[in-house]
C-alpha atoms as a PDB file:
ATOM      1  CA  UNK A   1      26.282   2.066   9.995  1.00  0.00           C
ATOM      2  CA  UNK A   2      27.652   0.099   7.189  1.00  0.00           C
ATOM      3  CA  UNK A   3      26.885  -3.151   8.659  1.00  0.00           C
ATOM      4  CA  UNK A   4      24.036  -5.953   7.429  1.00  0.00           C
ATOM      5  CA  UNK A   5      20.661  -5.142   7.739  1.00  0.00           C
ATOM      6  CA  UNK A   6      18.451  -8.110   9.322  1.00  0.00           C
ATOM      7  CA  UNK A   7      17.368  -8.439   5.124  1.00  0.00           C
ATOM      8  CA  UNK A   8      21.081  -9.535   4.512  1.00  0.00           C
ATOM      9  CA  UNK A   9      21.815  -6.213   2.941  1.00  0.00           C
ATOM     10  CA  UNK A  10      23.943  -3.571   3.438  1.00  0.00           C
ATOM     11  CA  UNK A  11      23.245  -0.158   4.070  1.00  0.00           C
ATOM     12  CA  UNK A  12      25.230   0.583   1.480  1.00  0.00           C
ATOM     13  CA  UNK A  13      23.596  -1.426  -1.334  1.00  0.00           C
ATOM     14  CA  UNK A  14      19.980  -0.461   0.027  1.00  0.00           C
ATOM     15  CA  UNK A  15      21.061   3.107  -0.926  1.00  0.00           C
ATOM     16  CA  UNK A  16      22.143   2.662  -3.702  1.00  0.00           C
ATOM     17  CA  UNK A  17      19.091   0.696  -4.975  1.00  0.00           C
ATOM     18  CA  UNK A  18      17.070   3.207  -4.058  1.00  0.00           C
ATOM     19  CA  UNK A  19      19.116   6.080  -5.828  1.00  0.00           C
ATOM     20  CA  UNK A  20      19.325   3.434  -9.087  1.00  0.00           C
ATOM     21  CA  UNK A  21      15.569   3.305  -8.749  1.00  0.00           C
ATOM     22  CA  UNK A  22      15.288   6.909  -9.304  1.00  0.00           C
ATOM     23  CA  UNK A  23      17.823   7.627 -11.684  1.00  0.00           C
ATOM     24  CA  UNK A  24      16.648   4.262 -13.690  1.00  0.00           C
ATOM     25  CA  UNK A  25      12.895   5.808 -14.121  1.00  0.00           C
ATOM     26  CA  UNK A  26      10.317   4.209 -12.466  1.00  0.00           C
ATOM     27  CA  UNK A  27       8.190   2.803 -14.972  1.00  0.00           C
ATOM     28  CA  UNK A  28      10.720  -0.081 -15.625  1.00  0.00           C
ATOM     29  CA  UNK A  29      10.262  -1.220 -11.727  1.00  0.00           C
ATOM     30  CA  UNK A  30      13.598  -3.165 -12.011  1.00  0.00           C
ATOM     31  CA  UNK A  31      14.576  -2.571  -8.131  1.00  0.00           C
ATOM     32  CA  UNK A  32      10.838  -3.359  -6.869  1.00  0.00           C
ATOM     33  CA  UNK A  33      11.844  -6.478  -4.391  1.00  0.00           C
ATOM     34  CA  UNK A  34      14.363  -4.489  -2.935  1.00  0.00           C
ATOM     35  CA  UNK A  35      11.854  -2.418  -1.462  1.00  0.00           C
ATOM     36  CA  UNK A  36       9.964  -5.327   0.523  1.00  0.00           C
ATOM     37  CA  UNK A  37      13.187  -6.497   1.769  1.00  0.00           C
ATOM     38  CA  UNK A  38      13.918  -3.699   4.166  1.00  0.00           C
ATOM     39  CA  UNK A  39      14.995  -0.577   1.014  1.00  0.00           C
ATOM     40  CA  UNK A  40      15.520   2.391   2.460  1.00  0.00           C
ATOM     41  CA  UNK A  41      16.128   4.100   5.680  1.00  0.00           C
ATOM     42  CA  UNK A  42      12.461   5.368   6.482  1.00  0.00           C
ATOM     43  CA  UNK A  43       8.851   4.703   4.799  1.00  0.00           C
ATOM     44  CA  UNK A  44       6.522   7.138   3.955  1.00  0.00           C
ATOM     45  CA  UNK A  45       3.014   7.475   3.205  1.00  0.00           C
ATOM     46  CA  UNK A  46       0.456   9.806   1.620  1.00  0.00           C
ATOM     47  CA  UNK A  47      -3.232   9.196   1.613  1.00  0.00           C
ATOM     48  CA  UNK A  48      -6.221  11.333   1.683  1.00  0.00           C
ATOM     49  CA  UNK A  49     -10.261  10.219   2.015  1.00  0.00           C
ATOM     50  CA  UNK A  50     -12.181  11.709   0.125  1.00  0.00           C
ATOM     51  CA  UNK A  51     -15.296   9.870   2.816  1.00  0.00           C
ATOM     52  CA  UNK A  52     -13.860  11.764   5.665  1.00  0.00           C
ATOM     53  CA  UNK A  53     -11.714  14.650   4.390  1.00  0.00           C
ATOM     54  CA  UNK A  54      -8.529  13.554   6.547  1.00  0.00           C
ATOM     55  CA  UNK A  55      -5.218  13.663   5.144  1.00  0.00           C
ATOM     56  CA  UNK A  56      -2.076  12.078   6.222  1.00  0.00           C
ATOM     57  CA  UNK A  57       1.242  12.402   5.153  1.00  0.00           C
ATOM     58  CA  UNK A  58       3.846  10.137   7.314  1.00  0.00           C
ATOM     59  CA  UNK A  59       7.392   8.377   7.848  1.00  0.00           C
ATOM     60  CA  UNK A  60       6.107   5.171   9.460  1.00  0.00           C
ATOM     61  CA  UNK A  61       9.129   3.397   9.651  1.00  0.00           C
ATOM     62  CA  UNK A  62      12.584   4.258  10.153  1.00  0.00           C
ATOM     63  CA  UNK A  63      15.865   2.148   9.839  1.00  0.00           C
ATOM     64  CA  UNK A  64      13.984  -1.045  10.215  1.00  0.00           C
ATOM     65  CA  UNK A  65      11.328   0.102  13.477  1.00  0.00           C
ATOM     66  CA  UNK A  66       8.022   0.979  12.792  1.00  0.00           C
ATOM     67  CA  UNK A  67       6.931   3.964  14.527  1.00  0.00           C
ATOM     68  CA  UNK A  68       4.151   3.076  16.843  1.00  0.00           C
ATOM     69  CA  UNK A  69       2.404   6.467  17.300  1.00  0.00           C
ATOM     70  CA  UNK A  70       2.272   6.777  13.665  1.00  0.00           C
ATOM     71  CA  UNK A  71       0.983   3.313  13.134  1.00  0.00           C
ATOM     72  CA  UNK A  72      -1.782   4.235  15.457  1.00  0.00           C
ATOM     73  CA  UNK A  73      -2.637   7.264  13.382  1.00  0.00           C
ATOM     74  CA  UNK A  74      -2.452   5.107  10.297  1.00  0.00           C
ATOM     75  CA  UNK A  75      -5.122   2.326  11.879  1.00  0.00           C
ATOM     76  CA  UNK A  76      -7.236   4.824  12.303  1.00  0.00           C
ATOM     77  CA  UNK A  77      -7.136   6.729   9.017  1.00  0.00           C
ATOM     78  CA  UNK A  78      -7.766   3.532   7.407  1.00  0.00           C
ATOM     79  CA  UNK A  79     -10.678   2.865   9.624  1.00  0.00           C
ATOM     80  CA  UNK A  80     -13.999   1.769   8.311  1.00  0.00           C
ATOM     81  CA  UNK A  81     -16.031   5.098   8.251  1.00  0.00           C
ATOM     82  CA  UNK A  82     -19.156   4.067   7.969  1.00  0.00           C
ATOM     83  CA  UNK A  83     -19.448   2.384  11.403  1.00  0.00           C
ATOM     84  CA  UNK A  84     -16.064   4.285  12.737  1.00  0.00           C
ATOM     85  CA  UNK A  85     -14.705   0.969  13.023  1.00  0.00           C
ATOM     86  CA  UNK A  86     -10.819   0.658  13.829  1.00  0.00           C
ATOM     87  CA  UNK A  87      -8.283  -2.150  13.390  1.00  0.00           C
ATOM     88  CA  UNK A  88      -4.705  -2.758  13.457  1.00  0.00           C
ATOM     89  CA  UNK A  89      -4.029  -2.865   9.569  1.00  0.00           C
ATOM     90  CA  UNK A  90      -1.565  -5.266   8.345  1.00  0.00           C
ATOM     91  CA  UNK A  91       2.047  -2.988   7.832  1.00  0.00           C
ATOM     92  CA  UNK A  92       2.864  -5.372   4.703  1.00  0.00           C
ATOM     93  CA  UNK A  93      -0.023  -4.067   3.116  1.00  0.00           C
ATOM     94  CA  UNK A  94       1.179  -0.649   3.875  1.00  0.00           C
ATOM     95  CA  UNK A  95       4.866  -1.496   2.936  1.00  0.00           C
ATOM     96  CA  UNK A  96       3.227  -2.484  -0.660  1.00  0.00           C
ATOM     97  CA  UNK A  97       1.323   0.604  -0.788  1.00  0.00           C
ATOM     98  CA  UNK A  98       4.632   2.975   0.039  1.00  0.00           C
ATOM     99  CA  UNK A  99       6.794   0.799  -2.100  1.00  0.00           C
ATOM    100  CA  UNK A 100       4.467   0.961  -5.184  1.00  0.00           C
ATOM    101  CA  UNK A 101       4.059   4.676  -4.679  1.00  0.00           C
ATOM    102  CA  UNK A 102       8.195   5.317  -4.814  1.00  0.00           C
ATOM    103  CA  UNK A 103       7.551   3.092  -7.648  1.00  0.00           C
ATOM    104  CA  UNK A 104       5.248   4.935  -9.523  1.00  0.00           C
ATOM    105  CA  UNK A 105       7.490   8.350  -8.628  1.00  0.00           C
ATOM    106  CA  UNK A 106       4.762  10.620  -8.003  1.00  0.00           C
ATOM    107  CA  UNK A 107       3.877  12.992  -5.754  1.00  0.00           C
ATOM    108  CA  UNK A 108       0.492  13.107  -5.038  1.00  0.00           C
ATOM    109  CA  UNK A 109      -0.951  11.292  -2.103  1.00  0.00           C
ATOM    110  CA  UNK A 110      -3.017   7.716  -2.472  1.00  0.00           C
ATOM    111  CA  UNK A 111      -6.946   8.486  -2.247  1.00  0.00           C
ATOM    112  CA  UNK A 112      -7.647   6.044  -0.302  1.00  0.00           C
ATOM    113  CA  UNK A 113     -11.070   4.447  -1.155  1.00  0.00           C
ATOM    114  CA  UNK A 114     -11.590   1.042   1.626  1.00  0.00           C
ATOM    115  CA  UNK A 115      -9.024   0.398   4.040  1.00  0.00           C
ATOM    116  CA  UNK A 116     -10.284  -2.043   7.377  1.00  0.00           C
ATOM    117  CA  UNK A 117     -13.926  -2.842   6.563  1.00  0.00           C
ATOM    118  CA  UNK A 118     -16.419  -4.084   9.410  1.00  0.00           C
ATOM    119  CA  UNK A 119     -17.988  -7.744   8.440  1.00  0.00           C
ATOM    120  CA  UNK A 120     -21.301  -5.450   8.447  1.00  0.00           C
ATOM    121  CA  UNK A 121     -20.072  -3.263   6.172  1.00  0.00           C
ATOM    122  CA  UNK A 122     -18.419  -6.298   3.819  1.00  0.00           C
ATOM    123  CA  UNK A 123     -21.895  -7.853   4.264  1.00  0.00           C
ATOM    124  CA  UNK A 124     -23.418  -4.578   3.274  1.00  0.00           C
ATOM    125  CA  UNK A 125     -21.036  -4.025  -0.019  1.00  0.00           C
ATOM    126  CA  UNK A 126     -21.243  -7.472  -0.599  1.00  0.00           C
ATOM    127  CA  UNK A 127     -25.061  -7.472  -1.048  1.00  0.00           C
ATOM    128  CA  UNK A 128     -25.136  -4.605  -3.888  1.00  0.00           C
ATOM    129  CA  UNK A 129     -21.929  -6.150  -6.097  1.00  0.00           C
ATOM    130  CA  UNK A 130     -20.493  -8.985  -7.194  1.00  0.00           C
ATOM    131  CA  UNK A 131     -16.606  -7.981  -6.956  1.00  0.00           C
ATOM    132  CA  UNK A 132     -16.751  -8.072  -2.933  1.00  0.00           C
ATOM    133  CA  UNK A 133     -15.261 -11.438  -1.380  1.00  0.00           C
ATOM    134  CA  UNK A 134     -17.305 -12.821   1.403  1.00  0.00           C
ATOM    135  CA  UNK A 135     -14.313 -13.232   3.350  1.00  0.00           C
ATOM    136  CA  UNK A 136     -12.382 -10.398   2.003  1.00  0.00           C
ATOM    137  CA  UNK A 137      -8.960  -9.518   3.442  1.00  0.00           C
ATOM    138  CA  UNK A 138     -10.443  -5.931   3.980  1.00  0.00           C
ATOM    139  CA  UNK A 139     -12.014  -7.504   7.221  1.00  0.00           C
ATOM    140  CA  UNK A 140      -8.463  -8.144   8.561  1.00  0.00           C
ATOM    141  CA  UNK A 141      -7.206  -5.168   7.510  1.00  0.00           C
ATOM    142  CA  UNK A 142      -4.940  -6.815   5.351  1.00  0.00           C
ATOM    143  CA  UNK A 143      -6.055  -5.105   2.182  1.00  0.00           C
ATOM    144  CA  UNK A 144      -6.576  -1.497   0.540  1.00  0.00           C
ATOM    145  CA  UNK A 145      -8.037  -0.219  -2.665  1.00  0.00           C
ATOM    146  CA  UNK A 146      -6.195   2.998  -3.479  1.00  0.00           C
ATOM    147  CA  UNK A 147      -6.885   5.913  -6.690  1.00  0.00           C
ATOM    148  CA  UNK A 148      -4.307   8.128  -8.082  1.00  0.00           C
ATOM    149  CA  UNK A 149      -5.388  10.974 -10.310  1.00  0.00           C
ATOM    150  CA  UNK A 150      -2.514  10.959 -12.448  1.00  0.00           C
ATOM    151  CA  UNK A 151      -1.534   7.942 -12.940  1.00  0.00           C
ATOM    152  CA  UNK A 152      -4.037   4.927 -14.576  1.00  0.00           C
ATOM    153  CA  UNK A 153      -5.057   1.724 -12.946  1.00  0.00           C
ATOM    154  CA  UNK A 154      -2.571  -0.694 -15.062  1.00  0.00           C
ATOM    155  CA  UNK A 155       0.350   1.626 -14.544  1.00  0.00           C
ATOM    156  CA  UNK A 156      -1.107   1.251 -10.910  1.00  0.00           C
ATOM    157  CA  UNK A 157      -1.533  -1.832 -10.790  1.00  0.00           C
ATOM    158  CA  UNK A 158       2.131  -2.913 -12.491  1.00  0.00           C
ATOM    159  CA  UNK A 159       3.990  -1.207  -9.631  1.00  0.00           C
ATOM    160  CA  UNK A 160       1.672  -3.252  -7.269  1.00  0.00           C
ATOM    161  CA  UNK A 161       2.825  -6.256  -8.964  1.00  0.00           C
ATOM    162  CA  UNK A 162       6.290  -5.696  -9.183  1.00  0.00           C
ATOM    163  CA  UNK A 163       6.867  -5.514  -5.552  1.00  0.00           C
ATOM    164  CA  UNK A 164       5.442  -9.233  -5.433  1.00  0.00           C
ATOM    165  CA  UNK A 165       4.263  -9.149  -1.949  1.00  0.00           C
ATOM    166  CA  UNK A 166       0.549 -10.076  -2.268  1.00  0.00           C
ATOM    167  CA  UNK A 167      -2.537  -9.544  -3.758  1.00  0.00           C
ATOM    168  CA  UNK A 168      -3.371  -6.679  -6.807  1.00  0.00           C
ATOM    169  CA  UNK A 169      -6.985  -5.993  -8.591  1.00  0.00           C
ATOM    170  CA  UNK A 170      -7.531  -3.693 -11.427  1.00  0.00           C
ATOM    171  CA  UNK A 171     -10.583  -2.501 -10.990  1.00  0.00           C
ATOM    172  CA  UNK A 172     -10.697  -0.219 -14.393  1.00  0.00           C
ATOM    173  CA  UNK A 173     -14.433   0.360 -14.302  1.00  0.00           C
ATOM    174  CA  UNK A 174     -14.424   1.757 -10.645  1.00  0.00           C
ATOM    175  CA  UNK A 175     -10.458   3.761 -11.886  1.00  0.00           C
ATOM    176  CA  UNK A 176      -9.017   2.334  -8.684  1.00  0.00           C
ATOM    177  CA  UNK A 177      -6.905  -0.894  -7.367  1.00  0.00           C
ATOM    178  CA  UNK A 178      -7.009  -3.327  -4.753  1.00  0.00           C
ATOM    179  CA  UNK A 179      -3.649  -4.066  -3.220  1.00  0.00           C
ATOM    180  CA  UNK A 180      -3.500  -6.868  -0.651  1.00  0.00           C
ATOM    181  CA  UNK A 181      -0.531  -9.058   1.414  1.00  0.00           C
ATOM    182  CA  UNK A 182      -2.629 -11.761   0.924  1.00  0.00           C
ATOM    183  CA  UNK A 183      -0.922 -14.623  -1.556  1.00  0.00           C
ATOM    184  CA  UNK A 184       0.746 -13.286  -4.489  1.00  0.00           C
ATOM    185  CA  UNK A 185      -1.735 -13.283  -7.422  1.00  0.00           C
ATOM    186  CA  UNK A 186      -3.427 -10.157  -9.500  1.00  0.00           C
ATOM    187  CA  UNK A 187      -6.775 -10.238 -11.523  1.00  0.00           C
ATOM    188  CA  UNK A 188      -9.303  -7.797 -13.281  1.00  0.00           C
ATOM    189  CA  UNK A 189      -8.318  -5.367 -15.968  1.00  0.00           C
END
């Protein structure tokens, strides 16, 4: 068990970044790559709609497998639920999302606002704002836009950026961000 991970770490040195993470306070995000890079020994994640009224609260991943019938459950959580529309999301978005969480240290789930959205319903969103891409990464279910009650949309978004795997909005007008494994880049405020 103390042998290298396919990340080039140790078991060892994953837990203890993990355990400096949460001694060291969360708001500095000083361990935040480590978490990308295979951190940890399982992956968790809390999310609720407030659309639908579902709730999950999952391991998704343990010692480097992803658990398929919980991906399955996660797919369709993060369905589009306007047109019941499912599609396999992309599980580096969702390792951003549970890394930024541990990052954030809270407790509370994610409300999760879009997950996979149908090119209808893109169109459809698309045709009432300005801030929705035509080709938005929401289509491929590579993309999520996530609330948190107590914690704000910079503090948010910094644990987003910290784990440098992709794509963060701040979206302070609509109190929610937009967290992507699209290229690494971050706008709004």
């Amino acid at each position: 068990m103390t042998g290298k991970s396919t990340s080039g770490m140790t078991r060892r040195s994953v837990l203890g970044a993990f355990a400096a993470t949460a001694v060291a306070a969360a708001p500095t995000f000083a361990n935040a790559a480590g978490f990308l890079r295979g951190a940890g020994d399982i992956r968790r994640i809390k999310m609720y709609s407030g659309r639908t009224g579902e709730r999950i609260d999952m391991i998704y991943w343990i010692e480097g497998n992803y658990i398929k019938d919980a991906v399955s459950e996660l797919n369709y959580f993060m369905r589009d639920w306007r047109t019941d529309g499912v599609k396999s999301m992309d599980l580096r978005t969702v390792d951003i999302m549970a890394a930024s969480h541990n990052l954030l240290d809270v407790s509370e789930p994610y409300m999760l606002l879009s997950g996979y959205r149908s090119p209808q319903t893109n169109a459809m969103l698309r045709s009432r704002s300005r801030g929705v891409a035509k080709n938005s990464l929401h289509m491929r279910g590579q993309a999520a836009d996530l609330r948190l009650a107590s914690r704000s949309v910079n503090q948010m978004a910094r644990a987003a950026i910290a784990c440098n795997g992709g794509g963060v909005g701040r979206y302070s007008g609509s109190n929610f961000v937009h967290m992507d494994c699209g290229q690494v880049r971050n706008w709004g405020g």
